[in-house]
Protein backbone atom coordinates (compact mmCIF):
# COMPACT_ATOMS: atom_id res chain seq x y z
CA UNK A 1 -48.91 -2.94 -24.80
CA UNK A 2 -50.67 -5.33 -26.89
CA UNK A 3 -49.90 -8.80 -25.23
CA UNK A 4 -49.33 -9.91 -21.70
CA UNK A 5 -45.89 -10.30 -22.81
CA UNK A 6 -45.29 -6.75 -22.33
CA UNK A 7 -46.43 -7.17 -18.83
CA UNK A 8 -44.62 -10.15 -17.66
CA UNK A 9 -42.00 -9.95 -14.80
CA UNK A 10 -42.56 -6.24 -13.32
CA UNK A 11 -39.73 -4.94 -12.07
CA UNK A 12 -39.87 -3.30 -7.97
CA UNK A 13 -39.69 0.27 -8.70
CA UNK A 14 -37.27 2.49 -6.82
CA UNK A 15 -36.98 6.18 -6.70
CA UNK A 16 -33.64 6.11 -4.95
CA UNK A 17 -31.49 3.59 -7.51
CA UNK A 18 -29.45 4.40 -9.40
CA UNK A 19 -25.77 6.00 -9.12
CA UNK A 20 -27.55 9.30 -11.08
CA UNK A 21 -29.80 11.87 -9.61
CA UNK A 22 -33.20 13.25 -10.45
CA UNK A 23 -34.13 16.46 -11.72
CA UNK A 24 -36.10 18.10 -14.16
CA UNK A 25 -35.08 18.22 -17.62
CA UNK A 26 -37.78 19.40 -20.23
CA UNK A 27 -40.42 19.64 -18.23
CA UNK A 28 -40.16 15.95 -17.06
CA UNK A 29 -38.72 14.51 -13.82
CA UNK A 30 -35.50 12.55 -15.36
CA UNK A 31 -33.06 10.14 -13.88
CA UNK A 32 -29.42 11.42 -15.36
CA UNK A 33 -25.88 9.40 -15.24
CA UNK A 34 -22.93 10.75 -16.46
CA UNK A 35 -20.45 13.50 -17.32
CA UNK A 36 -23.26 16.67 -17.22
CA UNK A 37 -20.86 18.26 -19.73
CA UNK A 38 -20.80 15.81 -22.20
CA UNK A 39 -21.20 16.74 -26.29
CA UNK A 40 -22.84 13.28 -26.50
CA UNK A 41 -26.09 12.28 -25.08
CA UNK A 42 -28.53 9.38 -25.03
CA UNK A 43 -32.46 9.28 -24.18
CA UNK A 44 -33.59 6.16 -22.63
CA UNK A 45 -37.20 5.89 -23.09
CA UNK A 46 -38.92 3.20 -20.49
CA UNK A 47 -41.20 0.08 -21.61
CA UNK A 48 -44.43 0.88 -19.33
CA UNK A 49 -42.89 -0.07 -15.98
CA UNK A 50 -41.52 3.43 -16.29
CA UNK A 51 -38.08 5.73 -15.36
CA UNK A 52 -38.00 3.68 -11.66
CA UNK A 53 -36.58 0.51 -12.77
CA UNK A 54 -34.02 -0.57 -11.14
CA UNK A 55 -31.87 -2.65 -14.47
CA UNK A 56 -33.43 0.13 -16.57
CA UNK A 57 -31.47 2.76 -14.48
CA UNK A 58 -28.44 0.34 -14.08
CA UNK A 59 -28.01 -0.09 -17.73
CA UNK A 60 -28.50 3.84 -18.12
CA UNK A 61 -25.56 3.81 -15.51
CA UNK A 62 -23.63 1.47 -17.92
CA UNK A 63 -23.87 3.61 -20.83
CA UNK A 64 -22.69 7.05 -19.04
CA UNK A 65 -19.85 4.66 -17.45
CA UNK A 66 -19.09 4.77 -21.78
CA UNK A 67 -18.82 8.58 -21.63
CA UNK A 68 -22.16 9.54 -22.27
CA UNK A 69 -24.59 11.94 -20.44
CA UNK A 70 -27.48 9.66 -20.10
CA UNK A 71 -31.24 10.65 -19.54
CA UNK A 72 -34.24 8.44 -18.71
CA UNK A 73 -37.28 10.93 -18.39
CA UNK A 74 -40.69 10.11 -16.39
CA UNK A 75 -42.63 9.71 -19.55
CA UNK A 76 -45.47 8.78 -17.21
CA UNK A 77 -45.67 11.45 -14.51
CA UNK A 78 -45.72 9.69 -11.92
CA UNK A 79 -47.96 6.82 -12.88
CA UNK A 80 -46.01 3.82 -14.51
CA UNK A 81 -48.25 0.78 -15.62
CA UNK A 82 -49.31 -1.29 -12.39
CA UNK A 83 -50.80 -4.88 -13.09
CA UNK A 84 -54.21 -5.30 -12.86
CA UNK A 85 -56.75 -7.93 -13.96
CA UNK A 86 -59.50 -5.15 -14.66
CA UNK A 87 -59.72 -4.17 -18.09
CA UNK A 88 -60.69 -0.74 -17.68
CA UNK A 89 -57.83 0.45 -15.90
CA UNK A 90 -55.60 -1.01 -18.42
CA UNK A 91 -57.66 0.98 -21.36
CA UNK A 92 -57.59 4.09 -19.50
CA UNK A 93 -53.96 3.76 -18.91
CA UNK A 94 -53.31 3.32 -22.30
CA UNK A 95 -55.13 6.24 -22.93
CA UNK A 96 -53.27 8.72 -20.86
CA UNK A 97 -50.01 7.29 -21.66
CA UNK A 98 -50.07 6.76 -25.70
CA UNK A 99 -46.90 6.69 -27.84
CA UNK A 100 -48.07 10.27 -29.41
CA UNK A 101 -48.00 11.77 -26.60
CA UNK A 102 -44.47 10.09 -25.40
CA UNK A 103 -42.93 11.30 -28.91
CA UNK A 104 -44.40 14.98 -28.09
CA UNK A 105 -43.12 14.95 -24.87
CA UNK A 106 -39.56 13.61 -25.64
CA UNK A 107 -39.16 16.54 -28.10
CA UNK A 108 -38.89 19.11 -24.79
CA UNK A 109 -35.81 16.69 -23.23
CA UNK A 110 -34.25 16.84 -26.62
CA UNK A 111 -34.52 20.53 -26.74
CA UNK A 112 -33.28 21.02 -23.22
CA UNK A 113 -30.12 18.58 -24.14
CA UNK A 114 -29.64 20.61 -27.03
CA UNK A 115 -29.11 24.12 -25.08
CA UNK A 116 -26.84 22.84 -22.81
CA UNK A 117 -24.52 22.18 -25.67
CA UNK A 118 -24.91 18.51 -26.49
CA UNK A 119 -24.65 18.16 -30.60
CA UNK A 120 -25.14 14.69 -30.60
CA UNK A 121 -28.21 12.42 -29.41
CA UNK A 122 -28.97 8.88 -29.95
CA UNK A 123 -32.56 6.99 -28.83
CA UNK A 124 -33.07 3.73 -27.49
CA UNK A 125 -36.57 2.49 -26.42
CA UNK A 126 -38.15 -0.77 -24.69
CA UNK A 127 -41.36 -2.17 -25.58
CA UNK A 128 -43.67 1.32 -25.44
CA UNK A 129 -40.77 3.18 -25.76
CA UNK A 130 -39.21 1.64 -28.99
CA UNK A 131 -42.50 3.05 -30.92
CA UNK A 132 -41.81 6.63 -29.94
CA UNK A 133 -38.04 6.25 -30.65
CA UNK A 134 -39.30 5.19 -34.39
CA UNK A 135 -41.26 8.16 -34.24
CA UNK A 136 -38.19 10.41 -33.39
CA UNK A 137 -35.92 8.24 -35.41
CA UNK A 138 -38.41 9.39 -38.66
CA UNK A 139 -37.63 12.88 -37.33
CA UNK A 140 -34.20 15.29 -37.22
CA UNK A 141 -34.28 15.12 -33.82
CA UNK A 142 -31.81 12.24 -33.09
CA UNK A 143 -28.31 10.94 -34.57
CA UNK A 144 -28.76 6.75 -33.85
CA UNK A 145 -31.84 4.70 -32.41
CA UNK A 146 -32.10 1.63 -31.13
CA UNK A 147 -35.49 -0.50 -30.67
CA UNK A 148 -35.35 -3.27 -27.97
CA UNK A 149 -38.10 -5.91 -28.01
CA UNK A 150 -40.84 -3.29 -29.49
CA UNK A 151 -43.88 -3.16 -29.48
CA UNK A 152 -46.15 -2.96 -32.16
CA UNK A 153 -44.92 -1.17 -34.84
CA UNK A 154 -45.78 -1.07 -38.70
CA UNK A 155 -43.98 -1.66 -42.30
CA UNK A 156 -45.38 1.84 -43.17
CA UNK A 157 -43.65 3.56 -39.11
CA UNK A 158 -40.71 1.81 -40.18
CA UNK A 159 -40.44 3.50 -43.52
CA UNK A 160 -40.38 6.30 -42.68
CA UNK A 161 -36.99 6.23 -39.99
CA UNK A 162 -34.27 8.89 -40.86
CA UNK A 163 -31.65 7.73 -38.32
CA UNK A 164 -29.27 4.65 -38.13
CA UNK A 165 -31.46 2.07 -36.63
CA UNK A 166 -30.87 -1.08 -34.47
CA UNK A 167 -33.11 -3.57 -33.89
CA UNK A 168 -32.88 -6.17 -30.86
CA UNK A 169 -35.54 -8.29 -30.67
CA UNK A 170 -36.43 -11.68 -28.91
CA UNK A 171 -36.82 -15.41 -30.78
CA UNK A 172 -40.06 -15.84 -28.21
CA UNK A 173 -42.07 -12.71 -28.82
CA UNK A 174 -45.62 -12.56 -29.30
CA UNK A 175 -45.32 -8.79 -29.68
CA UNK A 176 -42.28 -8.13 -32.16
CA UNK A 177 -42.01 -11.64 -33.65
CA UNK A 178 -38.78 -12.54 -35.45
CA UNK A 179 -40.62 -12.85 -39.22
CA UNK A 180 -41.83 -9.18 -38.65
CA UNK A 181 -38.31 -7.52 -37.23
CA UNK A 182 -36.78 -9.12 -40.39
CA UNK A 183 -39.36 -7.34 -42.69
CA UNK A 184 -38.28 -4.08 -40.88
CA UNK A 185 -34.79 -5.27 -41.82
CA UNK A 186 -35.60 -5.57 -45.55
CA UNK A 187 -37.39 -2.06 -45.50
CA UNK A 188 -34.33 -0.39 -44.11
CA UNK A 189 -31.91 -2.09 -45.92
CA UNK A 190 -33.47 -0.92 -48.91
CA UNK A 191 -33.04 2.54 -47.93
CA UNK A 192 -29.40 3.78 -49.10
CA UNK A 193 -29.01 6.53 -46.64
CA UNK A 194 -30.30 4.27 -43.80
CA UNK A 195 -28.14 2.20 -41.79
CA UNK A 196 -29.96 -0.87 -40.21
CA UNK A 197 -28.58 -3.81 -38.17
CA UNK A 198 -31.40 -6.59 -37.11
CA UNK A 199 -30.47 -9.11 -34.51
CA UNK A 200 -32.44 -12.07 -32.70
CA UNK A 201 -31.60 -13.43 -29.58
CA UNK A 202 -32.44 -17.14 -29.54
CA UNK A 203 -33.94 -18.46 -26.43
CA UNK A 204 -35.34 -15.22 -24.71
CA UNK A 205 -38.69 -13.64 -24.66
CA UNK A 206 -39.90 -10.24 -24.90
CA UNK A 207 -38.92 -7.59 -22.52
CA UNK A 208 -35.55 -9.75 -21.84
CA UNK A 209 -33.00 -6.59 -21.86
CA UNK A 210 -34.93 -4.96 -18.85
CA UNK A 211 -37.36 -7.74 -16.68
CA UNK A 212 -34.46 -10.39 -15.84
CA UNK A 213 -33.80 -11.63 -12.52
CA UNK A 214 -30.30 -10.42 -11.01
CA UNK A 215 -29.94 -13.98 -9.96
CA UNK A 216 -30.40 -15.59 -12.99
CA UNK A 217 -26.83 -15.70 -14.39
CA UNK A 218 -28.19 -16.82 -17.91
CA UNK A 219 -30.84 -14.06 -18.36
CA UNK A 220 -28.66 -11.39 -17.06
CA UNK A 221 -25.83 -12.52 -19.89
CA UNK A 222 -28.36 -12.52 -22.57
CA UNK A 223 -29.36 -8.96 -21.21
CA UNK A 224 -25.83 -7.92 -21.30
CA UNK A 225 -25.26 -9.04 -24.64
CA UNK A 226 -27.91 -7.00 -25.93
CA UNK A 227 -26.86 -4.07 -23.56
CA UNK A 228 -23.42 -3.83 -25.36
CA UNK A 229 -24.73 -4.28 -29.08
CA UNK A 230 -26.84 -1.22 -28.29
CA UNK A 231 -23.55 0.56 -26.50
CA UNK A 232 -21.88 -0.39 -29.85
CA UNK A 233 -24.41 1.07 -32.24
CA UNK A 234 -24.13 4.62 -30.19
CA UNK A 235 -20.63 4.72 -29.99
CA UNK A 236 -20.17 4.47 -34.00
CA UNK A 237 -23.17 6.49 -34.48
CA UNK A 238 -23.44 9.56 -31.80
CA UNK A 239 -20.34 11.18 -32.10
């Protein structure tokens, strides 16, 4: 959360959206869509609106619609980013909530998934939660990731990634600018073993797969577009 791009356009959280149900999965309150007996699973891991949003819970809807068992956890506990002009409640958020700890926590959910018989996970993460899905992705934890408008993330965290990796990133982004997402291209496709695939999206700005208007025909296709590229990377990846 190191630009106000990350907080632009915050979504109205609701508990009740969603064509999934909540319940606890790891230790964390988690939204899940889908077939519960699934082999296949993916982790959706929030920017720092948090599990409540309502496209991040549609898109999650999307994805089981695919066949997958689908599982956005409250990485937060209860206490998603709110905006506010006061400095110290943004630094003390960022304290509680830091990437470590989101990349600790996700390890529970992934262990839980695991014992009910899924063999197969991918990871895809907005803004906050595209730097713990690099951390996992460095891990044996996961089978595919995908990072959606990140945000700041290093050559060296990049290095490091085990799993398949997508990039989607925005051609307005203060955060994740285009000249840095194509440096984490050239690390990765220097990697043999690593599979990479780096796209920008002309025209949109950061945080555009998750804090579009529904009425905005234009944004929402530009969402969708990205929506399906990450559907695409799972489906040849987390099998």
């Amino acid at each position: 959360m190191a630009s106000s791009q990350c907080c632009e356009n915050p979504p109205i959280l609701s508990s009740s959206c969603g064509e999934g149900c909540v319940q606890e999965l790891g230790g964390l309150n988690t939204y899940i869509s889908g077939p519960l007996d699934s082999k296949l699973a993916i982790l959706l891991v929030s920017d720092v609106f948090g599990y409540e949003a309502p496209n991040l819970r549609k898109l999650a809807d999307k994805v089981a619609a695919a066949g997958f068992l689908v599982v956005v956890p409250d990485f937060f506990y209860g206490d998603p980013y709110v905006l506010d002009n006061n400095q110290k409640n943004r630094t003390d958020w960022k304290k509680a909530h830091g990437t470590d700890k989101g990349f600790e926590d996700a390890k529970p959910v992934i262990s839980a998934l695991k014992s009910k018989g899924v063999s197969a996970i991918g990871a895809a993460g907005f803004c906050w939660g595209a730097k713990v899905v690099v951390q996992l992705a460095s891990s044996d934890d996961i089978q595919a990731a995908v990072l959606l408008h990140p945000a700041p993330i290093t050559v060296d965290e990049i290095s490091e990634v085990k799993s398949p990796t997508a990039i989607l990133g925005a051609d307005i982004d203060r955060v994740a600018p285009p000249e840095l997402l194509k440096q984490f291209e050239e690390v990765l496709s220097a990697k043999s073993k690593v599979d990479c695939f780096v796209k920008i999206f002309p025209g949109v700005v950061h945080g555009w797969t998750l804090r579009y208007s529904v009425e905005d025909e234009l944004a929402v296709k530009r969402a969708e577009e990205a929506h399906q590229d990450m559907l695409d990377w799972f489906s040849k990846y987390v099998k």
